[in-house]
PDB file of N, CA and C in Angstrom:
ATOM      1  N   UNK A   1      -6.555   9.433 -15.267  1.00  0.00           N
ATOM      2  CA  UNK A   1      -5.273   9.281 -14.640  1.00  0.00           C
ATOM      3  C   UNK A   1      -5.107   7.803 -14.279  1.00  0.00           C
ATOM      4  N   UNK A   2      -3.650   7.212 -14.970  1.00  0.00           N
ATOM      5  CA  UNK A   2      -4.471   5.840 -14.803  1.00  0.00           C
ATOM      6  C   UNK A   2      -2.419   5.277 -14.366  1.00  0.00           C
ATOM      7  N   UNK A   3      -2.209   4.105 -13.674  1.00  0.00           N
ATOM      8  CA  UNK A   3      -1.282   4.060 -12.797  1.00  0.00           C
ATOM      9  C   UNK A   3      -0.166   3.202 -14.602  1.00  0.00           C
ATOM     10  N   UNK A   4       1.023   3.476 -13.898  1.00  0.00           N
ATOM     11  CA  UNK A   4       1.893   2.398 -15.412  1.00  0.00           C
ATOM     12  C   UNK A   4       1.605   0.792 -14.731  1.00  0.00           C
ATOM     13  N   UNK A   5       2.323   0.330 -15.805  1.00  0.00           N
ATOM     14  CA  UNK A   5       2.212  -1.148 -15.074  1.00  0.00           C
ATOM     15  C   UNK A   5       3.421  -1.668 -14.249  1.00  0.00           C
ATOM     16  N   UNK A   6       4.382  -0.333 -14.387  1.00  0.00           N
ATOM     17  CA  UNK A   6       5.484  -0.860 -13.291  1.00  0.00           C
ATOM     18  C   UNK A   6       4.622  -0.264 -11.654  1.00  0.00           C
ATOM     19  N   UNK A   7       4.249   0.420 -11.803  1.00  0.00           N
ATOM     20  CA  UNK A   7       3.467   1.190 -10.645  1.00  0.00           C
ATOM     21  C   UNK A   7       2.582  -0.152 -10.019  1.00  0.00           C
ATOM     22  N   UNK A   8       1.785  -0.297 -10.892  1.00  0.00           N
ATOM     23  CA  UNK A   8       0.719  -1.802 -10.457  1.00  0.00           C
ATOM     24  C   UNK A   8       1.481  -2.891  -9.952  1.00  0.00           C
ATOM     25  N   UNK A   9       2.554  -3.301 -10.774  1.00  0.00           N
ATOM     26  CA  UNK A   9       3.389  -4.582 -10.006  1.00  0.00           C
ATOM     27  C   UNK A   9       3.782  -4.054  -8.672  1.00  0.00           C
ATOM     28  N   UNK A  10       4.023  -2.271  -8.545  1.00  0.00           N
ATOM     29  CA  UNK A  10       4.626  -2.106  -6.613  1.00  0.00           C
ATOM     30  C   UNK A  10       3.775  -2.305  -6.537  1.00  0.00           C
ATOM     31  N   UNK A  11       1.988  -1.759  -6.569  1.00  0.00           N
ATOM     32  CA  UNK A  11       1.042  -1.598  -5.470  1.00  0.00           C
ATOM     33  C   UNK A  11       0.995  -3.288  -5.264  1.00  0.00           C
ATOM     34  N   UNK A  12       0.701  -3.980  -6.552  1.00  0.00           N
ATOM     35  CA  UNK A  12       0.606  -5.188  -6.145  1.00  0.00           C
ATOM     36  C   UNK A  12       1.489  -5.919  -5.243  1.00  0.00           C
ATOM     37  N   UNK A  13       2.634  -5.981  -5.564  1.00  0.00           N
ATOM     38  CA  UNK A  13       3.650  -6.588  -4.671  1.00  0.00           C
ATOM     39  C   UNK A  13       3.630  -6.316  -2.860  1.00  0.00           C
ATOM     40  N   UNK A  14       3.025  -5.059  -2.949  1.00  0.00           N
ATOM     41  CA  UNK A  14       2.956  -4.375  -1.483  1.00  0.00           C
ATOM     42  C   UNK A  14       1.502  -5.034  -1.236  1.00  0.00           C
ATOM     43  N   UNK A  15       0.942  -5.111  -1.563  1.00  0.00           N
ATOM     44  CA  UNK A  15      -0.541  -5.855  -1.001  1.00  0.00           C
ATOM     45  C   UNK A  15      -0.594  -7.404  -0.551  1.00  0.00           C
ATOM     46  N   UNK A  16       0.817  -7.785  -1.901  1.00  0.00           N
ATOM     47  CA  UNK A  16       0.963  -8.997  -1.701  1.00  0.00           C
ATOM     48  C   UNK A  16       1.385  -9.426  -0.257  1.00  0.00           C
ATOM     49  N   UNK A  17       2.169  -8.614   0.012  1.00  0.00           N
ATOM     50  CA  UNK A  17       3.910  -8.789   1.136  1.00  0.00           C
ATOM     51  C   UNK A  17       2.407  -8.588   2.364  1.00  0.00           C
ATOM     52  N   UNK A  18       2.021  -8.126   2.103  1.00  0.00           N
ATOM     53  CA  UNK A  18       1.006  -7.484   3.746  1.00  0.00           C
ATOM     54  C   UNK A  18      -0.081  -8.747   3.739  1.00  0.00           C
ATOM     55  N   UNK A  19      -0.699  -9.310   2.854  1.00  0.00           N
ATOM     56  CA  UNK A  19      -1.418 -10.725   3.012  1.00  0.00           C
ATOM     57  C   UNK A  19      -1.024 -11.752   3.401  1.00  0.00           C
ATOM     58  N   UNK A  20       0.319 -11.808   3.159  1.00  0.00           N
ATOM     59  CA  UNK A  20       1.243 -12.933   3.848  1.00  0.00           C
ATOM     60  C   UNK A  20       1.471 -12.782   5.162  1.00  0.00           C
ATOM     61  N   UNK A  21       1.830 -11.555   5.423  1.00  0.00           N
ATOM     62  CA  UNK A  21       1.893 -11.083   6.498  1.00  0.00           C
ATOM     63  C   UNK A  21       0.781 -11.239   7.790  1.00  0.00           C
ATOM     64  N   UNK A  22      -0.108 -11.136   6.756  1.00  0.00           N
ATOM     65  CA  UNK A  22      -2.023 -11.630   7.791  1.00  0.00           C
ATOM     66  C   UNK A  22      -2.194 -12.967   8.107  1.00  0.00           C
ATOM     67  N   UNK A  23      -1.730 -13.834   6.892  1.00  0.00           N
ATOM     68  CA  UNK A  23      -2.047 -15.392   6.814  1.00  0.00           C
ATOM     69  C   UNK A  23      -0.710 -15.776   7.926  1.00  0.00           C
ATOM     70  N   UNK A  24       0.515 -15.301   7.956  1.00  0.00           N
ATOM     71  CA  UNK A  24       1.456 -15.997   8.730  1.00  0.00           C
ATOM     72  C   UNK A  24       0.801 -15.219  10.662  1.00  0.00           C
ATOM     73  N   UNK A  25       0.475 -14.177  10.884  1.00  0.00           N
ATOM     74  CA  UNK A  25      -0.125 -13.560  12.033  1.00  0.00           C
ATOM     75  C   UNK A  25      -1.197 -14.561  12.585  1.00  0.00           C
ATOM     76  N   UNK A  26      -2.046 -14.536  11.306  1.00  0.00           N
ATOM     77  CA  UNK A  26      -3.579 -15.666  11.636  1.00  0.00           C
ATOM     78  C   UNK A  26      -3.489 -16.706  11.725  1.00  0.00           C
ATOM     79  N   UNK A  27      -1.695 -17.280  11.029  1.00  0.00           N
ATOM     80  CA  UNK A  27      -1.973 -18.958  11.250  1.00  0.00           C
ATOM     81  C   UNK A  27      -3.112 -19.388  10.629  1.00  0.00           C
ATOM     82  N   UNK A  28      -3.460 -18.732   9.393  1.00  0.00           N
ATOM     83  CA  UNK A  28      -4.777 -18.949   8.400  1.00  0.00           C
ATOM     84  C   UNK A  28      -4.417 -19.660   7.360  1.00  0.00           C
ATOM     85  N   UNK A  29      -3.141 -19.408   6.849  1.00  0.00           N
ATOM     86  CA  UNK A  29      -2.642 -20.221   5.814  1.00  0.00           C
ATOM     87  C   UNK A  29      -3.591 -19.212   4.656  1.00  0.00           C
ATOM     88  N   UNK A  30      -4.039 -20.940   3.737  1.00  0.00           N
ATOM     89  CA  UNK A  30      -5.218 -20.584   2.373  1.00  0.00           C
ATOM     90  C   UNK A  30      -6.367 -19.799   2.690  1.00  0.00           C
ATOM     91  N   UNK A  31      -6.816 -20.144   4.344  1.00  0.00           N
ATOM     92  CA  UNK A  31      -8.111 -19.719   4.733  1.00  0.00           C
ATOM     93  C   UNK A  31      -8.269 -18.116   5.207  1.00  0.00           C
ATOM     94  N   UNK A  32      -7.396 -17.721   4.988  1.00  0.00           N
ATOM     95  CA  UNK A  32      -7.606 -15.725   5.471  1.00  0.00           C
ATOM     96  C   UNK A  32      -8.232 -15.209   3.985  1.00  0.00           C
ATOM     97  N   UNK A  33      -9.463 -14.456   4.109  1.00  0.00           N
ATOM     98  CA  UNK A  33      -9.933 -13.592   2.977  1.00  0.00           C
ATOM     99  C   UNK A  33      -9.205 -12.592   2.753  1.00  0.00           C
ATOM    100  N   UNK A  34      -8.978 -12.453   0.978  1.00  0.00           N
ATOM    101  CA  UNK A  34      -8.664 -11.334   0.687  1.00  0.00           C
ATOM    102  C   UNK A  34      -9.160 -10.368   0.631  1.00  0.00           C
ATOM    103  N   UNK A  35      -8.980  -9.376   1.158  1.00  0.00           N
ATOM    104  CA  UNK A  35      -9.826  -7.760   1.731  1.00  0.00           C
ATOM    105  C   UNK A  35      -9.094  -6.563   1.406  1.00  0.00           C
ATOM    106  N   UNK A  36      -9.299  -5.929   0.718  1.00  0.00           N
ATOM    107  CA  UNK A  36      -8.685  -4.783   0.503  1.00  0.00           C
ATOM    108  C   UNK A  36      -8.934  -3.946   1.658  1.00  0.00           C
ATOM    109  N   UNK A  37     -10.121  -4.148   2.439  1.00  0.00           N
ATOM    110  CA  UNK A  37     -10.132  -3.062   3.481  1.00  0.00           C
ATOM    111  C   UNK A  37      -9.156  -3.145   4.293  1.00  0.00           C
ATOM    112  N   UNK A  38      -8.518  -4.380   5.013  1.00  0.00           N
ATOM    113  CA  UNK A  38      -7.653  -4.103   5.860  1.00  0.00           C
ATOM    114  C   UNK A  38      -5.623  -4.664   5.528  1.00  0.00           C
ATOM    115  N   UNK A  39      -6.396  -4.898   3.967  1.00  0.00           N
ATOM    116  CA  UNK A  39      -5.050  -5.397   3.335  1.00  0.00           C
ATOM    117  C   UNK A  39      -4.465  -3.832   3.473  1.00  0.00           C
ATOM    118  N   UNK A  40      -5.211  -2.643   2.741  1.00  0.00           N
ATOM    119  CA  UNK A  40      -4.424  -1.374   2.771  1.00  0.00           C
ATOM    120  C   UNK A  40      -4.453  -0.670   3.922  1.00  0.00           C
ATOM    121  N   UNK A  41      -5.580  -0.877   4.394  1.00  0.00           N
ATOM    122  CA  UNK A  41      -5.240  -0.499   6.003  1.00  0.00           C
ATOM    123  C   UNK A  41      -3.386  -0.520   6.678  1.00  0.00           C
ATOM    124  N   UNK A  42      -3.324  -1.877   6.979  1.00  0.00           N
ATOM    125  CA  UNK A  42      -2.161  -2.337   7.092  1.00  0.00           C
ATOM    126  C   UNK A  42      -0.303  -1.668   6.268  1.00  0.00           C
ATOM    127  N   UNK A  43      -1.220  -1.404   5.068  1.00  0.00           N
ATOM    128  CA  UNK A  43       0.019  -1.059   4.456  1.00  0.00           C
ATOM    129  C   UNK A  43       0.335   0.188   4.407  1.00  0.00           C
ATOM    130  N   UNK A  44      -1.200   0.804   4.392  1.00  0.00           N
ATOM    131  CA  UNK A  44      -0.867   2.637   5.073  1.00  0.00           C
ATOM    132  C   UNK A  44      -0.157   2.338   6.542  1.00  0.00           C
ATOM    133  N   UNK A  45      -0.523   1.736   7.110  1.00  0.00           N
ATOM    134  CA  UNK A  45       0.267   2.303   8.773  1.00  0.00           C
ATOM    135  C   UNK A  45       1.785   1.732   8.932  1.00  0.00           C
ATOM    136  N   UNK A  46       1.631   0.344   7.969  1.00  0.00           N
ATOM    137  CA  UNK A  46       3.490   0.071   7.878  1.00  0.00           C
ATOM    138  C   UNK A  46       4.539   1.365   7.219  1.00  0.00           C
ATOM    139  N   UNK A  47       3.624   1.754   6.235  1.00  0.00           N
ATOM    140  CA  UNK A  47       4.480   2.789   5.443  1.00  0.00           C
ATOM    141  C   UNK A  47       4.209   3.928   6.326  1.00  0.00           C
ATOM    142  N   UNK A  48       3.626   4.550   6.793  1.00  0.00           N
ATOM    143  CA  UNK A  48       3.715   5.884   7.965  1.00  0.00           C
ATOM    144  C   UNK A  48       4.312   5.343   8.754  1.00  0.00           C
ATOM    145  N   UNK A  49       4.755   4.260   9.660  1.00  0.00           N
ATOM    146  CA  UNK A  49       5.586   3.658  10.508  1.00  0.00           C
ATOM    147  C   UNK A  49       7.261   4.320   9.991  1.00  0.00           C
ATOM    148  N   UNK A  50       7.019   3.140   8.624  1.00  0.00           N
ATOM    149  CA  UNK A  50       8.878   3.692   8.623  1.00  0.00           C
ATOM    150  C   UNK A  50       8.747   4.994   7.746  1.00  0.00           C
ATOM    151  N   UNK A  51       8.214   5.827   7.556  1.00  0.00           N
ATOM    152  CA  UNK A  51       7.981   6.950   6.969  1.00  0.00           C
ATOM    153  C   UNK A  51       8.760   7.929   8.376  1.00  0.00           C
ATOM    154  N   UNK A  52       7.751   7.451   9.804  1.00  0.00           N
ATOM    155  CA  UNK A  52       8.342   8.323  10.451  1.00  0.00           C
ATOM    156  C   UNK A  52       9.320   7.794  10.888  1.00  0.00           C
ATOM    157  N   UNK A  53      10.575   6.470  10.643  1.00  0.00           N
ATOM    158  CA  UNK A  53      11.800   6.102  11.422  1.00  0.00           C
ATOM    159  C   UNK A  53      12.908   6.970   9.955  1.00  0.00           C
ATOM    160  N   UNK A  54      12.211   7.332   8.951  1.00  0.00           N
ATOM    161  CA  UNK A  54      13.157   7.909   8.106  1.00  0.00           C
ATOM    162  C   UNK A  54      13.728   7.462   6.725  1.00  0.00           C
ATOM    163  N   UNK A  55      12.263   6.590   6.408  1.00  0.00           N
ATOM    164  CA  UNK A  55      12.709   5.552   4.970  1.00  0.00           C
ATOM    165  C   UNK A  55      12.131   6.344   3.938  1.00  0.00           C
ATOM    166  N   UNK A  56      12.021   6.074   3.267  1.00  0.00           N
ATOM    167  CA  UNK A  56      11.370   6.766   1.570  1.00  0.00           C
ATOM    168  C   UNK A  56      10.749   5.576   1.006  1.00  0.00           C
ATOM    169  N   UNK A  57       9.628   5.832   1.067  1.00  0.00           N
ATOM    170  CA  UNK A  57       8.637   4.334   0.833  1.00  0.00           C
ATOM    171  C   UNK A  57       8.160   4.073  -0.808  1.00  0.00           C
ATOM    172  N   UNK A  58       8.738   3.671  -1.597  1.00  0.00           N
ATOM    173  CA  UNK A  58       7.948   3.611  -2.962  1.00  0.00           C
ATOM    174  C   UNK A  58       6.605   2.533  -2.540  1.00  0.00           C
ATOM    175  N   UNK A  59       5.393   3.479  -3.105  1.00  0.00           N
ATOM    176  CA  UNK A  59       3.905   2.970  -2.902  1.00  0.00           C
ATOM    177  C   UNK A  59       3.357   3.535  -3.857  1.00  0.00           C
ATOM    178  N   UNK A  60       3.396   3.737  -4.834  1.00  0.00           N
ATOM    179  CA  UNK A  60       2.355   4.595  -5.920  1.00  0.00           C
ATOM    180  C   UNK A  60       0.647   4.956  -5.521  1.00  0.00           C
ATOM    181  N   UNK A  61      -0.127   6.063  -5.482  1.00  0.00           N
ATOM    182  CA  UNK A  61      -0.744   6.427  -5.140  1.00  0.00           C
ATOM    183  C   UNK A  61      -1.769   7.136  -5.770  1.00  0.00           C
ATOM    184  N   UNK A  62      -3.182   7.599  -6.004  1.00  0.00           N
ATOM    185  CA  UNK A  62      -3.390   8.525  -6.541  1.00  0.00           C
ATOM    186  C   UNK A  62      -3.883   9.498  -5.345  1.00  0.00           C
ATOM    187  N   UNK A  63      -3.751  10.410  -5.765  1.00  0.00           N
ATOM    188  CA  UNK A  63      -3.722  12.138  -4.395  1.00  0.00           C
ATOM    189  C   UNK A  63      -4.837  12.743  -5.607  1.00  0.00           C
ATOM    190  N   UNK A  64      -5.877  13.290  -4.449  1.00  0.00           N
ATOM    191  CA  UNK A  64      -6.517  14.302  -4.360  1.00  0.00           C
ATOM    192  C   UNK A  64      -6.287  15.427  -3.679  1.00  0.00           C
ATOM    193  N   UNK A  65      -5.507  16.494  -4.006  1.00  0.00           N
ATOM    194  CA  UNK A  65      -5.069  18.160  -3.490  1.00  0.00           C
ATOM    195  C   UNK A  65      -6.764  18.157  -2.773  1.00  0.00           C
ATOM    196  N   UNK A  66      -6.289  19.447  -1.985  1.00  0.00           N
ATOM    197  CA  UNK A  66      -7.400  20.193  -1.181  1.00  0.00           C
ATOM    198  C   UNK A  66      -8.370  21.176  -1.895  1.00  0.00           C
ATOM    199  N   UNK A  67      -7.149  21.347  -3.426  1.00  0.00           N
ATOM    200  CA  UNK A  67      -7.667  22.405  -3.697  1.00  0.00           C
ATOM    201  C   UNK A  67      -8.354  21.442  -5.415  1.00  0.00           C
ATOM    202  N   UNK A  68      -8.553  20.016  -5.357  1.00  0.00           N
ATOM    203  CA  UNK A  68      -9.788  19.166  -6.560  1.00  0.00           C
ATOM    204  C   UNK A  68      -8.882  18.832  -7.518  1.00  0.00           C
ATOM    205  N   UNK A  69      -7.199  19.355  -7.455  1.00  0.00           N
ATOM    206  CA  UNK A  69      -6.664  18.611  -8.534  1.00  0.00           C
ATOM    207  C   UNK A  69      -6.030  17.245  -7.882  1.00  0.00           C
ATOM    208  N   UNK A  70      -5.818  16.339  -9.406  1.00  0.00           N
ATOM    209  CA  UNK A  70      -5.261  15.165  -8.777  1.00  0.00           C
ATOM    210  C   UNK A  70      -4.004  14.920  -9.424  1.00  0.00           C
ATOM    211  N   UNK A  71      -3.484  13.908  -9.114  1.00  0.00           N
ATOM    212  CA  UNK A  71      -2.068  13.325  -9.263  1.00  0.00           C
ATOM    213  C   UNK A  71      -1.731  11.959  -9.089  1.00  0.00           C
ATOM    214  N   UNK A  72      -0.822  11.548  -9.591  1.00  0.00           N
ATOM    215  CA  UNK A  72      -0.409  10.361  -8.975  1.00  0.00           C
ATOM    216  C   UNK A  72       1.200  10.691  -8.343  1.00  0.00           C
ATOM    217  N   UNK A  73       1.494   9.849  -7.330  1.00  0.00           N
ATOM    218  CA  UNK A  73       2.721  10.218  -6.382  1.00  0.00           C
ATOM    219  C   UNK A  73       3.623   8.964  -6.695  1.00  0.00           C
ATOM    220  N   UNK A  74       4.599   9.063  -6.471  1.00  0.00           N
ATOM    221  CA  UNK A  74       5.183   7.374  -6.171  1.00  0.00           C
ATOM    222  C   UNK A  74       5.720   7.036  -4.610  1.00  0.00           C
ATOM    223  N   UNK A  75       5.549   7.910  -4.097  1.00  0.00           N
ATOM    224  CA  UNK A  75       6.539   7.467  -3.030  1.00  0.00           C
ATOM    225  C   UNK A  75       5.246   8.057  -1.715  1.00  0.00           C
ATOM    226  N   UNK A  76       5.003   6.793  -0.881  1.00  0.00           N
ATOM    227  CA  UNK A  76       4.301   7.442   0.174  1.00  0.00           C
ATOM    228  C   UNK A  76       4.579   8.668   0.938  1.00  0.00           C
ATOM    229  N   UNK A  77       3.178   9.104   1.416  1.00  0.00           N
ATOM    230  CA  UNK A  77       3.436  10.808   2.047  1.00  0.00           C
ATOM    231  C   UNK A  77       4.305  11.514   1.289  1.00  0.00           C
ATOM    232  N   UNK A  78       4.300  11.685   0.018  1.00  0.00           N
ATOM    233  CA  UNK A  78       5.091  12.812  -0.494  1.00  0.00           C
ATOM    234  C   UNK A  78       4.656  14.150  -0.585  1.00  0.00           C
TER     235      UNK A  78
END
């Protein structure tokens, strides 16, 4: 199961928008590491943020069901 490449340019673009977001917070500029741990951190809780004010978040995803099948989603919490 493997993501398109319009899918990759959102995830990317959304990882992007949230690193900037760290470097302009940190006043780090060049010097903030790139981290996926708290790059997506960040972008899960922005998107459950406006998830719960009532937006429809395109985030492409892959989901694991409860019950071992998988999927890919496009739109957070769907």
């Amino acid at each position: 199961m493997e993501f398109t490449n319009k899918q990759l340019r959102r995830i990317d673009e959304i990882h992007n928008a949230v690193y900037d977001l760290c470097k302009i917070l940190t006043e780090l500029d060049d010097d903030l590491v790139w981290d996926m741990e708290y790059i997506g951190e960040i972008a899960d809780a922005a998107c459950d943020i406006l998830v719960e004010k009532g937006f429809k978040i395109s985030y492409p995803a892959h989901v694991i069901e409860k019950d071992g099948t998988e999927k890919i989603t496009e739109w957070h919490n769907e």
